[in-house]
N, C-alpha and C. Protein backbone atom coordinates (compact mmCIF):
# COMPACT_ATOMS: atom_id res chain seq x y z
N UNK A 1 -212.72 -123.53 -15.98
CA UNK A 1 -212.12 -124.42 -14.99
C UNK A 1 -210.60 -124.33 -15.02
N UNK A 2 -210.04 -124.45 -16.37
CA UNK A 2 -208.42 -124.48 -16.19
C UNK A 2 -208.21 -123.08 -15.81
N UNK A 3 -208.66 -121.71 -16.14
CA UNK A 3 -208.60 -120.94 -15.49
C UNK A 3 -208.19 -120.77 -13.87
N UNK A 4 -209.54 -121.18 -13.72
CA UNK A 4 -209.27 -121.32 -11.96
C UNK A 4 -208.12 -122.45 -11.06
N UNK A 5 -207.75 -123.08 -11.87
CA UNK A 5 -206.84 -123.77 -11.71
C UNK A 5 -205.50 -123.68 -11.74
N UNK A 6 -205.25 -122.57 -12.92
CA UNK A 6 -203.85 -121.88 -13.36
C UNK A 6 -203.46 -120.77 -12.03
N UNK A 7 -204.81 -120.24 -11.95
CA UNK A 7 -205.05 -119.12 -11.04
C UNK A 7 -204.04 -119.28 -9.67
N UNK A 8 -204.59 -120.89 -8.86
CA UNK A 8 -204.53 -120.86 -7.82
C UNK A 8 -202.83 -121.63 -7.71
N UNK A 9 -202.25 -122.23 -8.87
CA UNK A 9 -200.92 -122.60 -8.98
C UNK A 9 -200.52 -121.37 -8.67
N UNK A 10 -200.55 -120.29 -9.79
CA UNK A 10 -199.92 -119.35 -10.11
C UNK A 10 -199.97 -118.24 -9.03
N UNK A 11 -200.87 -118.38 -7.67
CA UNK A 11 -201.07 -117.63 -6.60
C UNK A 11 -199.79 -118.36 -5.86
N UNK A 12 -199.14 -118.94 -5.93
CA UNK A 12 -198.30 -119.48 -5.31
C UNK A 12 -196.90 -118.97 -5.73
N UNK A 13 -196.57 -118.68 -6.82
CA UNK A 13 -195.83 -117.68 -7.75
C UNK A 13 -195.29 -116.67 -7.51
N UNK A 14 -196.89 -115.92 -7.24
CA UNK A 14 -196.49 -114.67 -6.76
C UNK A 14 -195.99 -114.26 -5.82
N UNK A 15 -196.78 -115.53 -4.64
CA UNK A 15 -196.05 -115.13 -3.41
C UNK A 15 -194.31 -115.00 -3.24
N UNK A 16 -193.89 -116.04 -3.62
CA UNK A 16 -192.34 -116.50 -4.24
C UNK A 16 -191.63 -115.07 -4.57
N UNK A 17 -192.73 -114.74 -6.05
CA UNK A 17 -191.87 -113.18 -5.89
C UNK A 17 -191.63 -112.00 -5.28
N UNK A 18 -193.16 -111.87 -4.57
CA UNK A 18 -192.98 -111.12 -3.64
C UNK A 18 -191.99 -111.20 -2.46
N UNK A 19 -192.25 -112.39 -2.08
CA UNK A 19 -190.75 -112.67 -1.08
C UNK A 19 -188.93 -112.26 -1.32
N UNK A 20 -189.00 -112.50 -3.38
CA UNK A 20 -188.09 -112.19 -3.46
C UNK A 20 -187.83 -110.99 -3.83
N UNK A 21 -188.82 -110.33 -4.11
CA UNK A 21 -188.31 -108.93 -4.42
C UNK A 21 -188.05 -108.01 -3.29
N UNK A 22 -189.33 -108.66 -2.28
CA UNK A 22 -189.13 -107.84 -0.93
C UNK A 22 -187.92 -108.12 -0.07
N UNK A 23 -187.08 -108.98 -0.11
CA UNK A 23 -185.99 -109.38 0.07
C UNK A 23 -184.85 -108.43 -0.27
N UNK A 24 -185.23 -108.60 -1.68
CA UNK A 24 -183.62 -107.51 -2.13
C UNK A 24 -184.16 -105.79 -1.78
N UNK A 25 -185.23 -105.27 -1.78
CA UNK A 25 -185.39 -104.10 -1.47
C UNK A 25 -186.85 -104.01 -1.18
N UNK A 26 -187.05 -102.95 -0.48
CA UNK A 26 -188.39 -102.42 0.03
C UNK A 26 -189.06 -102.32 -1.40
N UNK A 27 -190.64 -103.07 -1.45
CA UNK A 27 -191.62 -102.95 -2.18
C UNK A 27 -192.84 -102.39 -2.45
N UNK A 28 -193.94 -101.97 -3.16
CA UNK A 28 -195.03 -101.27 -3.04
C UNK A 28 -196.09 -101.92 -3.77
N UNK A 29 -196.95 -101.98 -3.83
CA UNK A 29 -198.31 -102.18 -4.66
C UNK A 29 -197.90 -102.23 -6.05
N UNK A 30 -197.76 -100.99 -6.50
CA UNK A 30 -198.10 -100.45 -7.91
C UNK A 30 -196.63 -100.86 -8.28
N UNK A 31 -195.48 -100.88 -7.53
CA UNK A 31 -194.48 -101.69 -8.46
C UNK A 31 -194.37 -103.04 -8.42
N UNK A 32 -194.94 -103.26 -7.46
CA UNK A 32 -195.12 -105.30 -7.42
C UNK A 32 -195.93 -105.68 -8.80
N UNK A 33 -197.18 -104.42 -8.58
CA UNK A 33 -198.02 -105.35 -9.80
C UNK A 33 -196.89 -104.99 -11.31
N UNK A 34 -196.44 -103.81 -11.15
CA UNK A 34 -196.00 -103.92 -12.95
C UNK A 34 -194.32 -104.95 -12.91
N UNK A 35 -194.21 -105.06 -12.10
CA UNK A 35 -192.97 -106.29 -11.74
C UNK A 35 -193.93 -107.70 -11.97
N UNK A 36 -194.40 -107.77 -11.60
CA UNK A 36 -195.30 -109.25 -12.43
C UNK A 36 -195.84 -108.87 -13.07
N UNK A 37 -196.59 -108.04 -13.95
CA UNK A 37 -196.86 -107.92 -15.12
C UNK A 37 -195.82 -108.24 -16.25
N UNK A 38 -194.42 -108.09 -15.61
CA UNK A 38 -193.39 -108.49 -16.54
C UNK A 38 -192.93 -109.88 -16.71
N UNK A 39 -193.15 -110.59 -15.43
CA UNK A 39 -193.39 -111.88 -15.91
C UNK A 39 -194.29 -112.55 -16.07
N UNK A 40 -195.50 -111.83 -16.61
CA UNK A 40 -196.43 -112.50 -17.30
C UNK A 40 -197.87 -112.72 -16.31
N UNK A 41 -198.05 -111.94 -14.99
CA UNK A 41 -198.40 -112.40 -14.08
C UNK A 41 -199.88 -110.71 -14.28
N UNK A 42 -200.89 -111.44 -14.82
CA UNK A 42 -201.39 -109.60 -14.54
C UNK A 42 -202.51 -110.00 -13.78
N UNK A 43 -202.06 -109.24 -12.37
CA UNK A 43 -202.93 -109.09 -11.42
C UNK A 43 -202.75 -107.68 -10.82
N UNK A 44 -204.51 -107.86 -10.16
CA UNK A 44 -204.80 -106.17 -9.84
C UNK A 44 -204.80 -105.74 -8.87
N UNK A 45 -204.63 -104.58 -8.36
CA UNK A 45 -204.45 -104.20 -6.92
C UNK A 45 -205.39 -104.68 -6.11
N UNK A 46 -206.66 -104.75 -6.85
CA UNK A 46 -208.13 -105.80 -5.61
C UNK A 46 -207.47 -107.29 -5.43
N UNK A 47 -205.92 -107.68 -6.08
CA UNK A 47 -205.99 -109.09 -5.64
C UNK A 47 -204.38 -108.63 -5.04
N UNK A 48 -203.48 -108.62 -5.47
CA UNK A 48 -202.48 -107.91 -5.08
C UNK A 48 -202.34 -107.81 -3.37
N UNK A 49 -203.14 -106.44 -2.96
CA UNK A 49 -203.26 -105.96 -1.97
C UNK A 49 -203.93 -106.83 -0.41
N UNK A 50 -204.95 -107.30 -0.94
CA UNK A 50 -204.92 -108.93 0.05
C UNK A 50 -203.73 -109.70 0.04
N UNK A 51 -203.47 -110.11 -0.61
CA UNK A 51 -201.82 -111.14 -1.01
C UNK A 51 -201.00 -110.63 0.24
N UNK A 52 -200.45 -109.31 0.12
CA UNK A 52 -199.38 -108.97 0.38
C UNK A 52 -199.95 -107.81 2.51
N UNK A 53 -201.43 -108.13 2.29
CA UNK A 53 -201.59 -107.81 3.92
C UNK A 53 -201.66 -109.24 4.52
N UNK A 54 -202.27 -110.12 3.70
CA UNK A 54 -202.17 -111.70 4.45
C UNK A 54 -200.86 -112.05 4.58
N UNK A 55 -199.58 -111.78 4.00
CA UNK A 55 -198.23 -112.14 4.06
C UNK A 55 -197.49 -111.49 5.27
N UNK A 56 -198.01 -110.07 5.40
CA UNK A 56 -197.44 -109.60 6.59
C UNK A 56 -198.75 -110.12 7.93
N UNK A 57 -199.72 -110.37 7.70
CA UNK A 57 -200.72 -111.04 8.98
C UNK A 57 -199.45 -112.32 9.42
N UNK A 58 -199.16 -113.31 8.49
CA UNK A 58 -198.44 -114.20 8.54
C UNK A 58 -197.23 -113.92 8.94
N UNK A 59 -196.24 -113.26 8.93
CA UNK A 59 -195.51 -112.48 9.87
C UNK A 59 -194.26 -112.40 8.62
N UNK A 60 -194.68 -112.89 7.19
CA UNK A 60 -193.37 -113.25 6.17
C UNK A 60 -193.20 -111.76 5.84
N UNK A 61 -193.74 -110.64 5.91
CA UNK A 61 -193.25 -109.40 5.23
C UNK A 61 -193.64 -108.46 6.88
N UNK A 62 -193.22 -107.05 7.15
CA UNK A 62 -193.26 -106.18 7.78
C UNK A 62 -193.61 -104.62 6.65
N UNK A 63 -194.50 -104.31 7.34
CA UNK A 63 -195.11 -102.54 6.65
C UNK A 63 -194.53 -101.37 6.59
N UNK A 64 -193.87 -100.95 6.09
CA UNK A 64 -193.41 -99.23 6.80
C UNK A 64 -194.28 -98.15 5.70
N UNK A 65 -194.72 -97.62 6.63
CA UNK A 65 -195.79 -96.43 5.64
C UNK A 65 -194.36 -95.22 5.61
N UNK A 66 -194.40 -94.72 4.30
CA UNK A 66 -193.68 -93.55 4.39
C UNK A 66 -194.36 -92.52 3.40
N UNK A 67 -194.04 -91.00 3.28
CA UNK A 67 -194.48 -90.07 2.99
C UNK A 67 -193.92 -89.84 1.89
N UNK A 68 -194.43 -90.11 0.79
CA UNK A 68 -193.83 -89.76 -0.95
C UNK A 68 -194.58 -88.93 -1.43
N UNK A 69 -194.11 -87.40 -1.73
CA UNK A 69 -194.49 -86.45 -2.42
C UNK A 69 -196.06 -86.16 -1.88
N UNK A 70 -195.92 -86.26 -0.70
CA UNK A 70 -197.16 -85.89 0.24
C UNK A 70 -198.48 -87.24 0.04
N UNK A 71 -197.90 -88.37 -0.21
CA UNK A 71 -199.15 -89.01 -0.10
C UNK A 71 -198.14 -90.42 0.93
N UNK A 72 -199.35 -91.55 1.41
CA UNK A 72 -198.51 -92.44 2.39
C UNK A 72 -198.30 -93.46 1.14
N UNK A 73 -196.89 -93.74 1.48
CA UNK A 73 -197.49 -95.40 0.74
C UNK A 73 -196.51 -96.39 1.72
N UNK A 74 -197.16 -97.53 1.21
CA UNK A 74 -196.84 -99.15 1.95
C UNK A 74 -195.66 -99.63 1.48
N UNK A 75 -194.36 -99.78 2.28
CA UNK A 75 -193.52 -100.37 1.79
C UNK A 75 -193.43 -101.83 2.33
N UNK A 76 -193.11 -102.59 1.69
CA UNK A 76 -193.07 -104.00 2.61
C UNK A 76 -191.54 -104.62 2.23
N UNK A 77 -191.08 -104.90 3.42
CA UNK A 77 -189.88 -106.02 2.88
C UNK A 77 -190.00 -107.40 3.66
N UNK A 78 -189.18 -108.00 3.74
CA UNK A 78 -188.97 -109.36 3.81
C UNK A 78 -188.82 -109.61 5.19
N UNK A 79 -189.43 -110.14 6.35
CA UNK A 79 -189.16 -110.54 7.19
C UNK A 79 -188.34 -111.86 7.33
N UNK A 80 -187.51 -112.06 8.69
CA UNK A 80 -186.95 -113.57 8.90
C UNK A 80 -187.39 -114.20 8.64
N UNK A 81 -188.91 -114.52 9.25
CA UNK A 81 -189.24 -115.84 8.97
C UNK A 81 -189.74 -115.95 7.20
N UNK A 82 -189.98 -114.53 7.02
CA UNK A 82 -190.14 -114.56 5.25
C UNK A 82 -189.11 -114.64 4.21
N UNK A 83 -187.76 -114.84 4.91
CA UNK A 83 -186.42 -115.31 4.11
C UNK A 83 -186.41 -116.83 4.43
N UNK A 84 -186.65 -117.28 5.57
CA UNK A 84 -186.35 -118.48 6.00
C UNK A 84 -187.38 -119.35 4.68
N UNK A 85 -188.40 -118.70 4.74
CA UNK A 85 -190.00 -119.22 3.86
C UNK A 85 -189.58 -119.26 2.59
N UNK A 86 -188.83 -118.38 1.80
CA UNK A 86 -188.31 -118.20 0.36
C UNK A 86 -186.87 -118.91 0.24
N UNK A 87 -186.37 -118.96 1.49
CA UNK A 87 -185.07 -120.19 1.03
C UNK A 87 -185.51 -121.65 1.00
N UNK A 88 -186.80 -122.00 1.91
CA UNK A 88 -187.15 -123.31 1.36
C UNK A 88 -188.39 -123.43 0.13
N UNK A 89 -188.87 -122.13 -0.34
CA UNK A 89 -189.45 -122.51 -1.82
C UNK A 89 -188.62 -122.42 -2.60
N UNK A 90 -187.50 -122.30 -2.59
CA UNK A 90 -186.28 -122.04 -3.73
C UNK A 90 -185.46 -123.43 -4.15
N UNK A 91 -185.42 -123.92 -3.07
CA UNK A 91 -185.07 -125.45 -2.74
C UNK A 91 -185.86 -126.28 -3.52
N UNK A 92 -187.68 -126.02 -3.12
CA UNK A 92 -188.19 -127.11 -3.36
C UNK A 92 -188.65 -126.58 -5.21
N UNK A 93 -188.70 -125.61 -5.48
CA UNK A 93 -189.03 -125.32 -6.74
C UNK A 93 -187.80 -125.44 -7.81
N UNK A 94 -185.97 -125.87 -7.05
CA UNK A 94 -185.13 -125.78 -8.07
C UNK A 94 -185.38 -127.40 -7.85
N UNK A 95 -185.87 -128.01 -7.28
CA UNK A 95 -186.32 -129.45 -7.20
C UNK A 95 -187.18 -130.35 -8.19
N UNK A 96 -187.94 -129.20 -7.51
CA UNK A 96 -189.06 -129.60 -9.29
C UNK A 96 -188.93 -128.99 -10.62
N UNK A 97 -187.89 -128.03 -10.61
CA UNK A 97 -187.76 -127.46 -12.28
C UNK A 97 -186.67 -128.73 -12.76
N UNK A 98 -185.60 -128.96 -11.78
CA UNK A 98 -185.09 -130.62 -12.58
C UNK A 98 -185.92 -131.64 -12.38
N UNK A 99 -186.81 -132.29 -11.78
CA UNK A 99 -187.53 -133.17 -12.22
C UNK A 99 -188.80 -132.91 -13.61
N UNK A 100 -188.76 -131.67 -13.98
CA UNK A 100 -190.11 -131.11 -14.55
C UNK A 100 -188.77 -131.47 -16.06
N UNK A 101 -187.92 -130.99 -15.75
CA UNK A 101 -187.09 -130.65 -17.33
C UNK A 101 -186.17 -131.54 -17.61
N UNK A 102 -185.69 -132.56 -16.61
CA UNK A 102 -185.49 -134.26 -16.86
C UNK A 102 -186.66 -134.70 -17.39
N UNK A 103 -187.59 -134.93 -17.12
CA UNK A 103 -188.84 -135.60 -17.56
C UNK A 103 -189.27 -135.31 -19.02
N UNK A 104 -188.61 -133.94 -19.54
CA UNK A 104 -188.96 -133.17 -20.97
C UNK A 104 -187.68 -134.14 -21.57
N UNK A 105 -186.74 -134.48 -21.49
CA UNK A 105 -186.03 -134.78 -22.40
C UNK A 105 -186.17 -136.43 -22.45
N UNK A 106 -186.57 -137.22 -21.57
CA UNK A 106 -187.06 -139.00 -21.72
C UNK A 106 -187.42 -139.18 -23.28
């Protein structure tokens, strides 16, 4: 149960980073996942890869397929409305890291 529970916080996370990584530069699959693998985040391309086609369905990321060493791959970066989306989780999450870390020192 806490599993599935951590899970679905922590799906919220990712999105965050994905927004921000796709922000500062064009992103891919296989470096998104070992980019959260570094913060602690290990998820697999069967979950990954939904994430990040539902984000561009949603209009927060845009696709560019390009040709690397003869194979395609998916780059995604950050759309407007997917900067506009990551400047107000940034807001509301530096919101709750001071209420979360006021509350640690009472």
């Amino acid at each position: 149960m806490e599993d599935k529970v951590l899970r679905k916080l922590f799906l919220g996370f990712i999105h965050i980073h994905i927004l921000h990584h796709a922000k500062e530069h064009p992103v891919y699959g296989t470096w998104m996942t070992e980019e959260l693998r570094e913060h602690g985040y290990n998820i697999s391309a069967g979950t990954l890869y939904p994430i990040l086609h539902s984000m561009e369905t949603d209009g927060l990321l845009v696709k560019e397929d390009k040709n690397v060493e003869g194979k395609i791959r998916k780059y995604y970066t950050t759309t407007d409305k997917g900067t506009e989306i990551l400047e107000e989780a940034r807001k509301k999450a530096y919101e709750l890291f001071k209420e979360i870390n006021s509350s640690d020192k009472e």
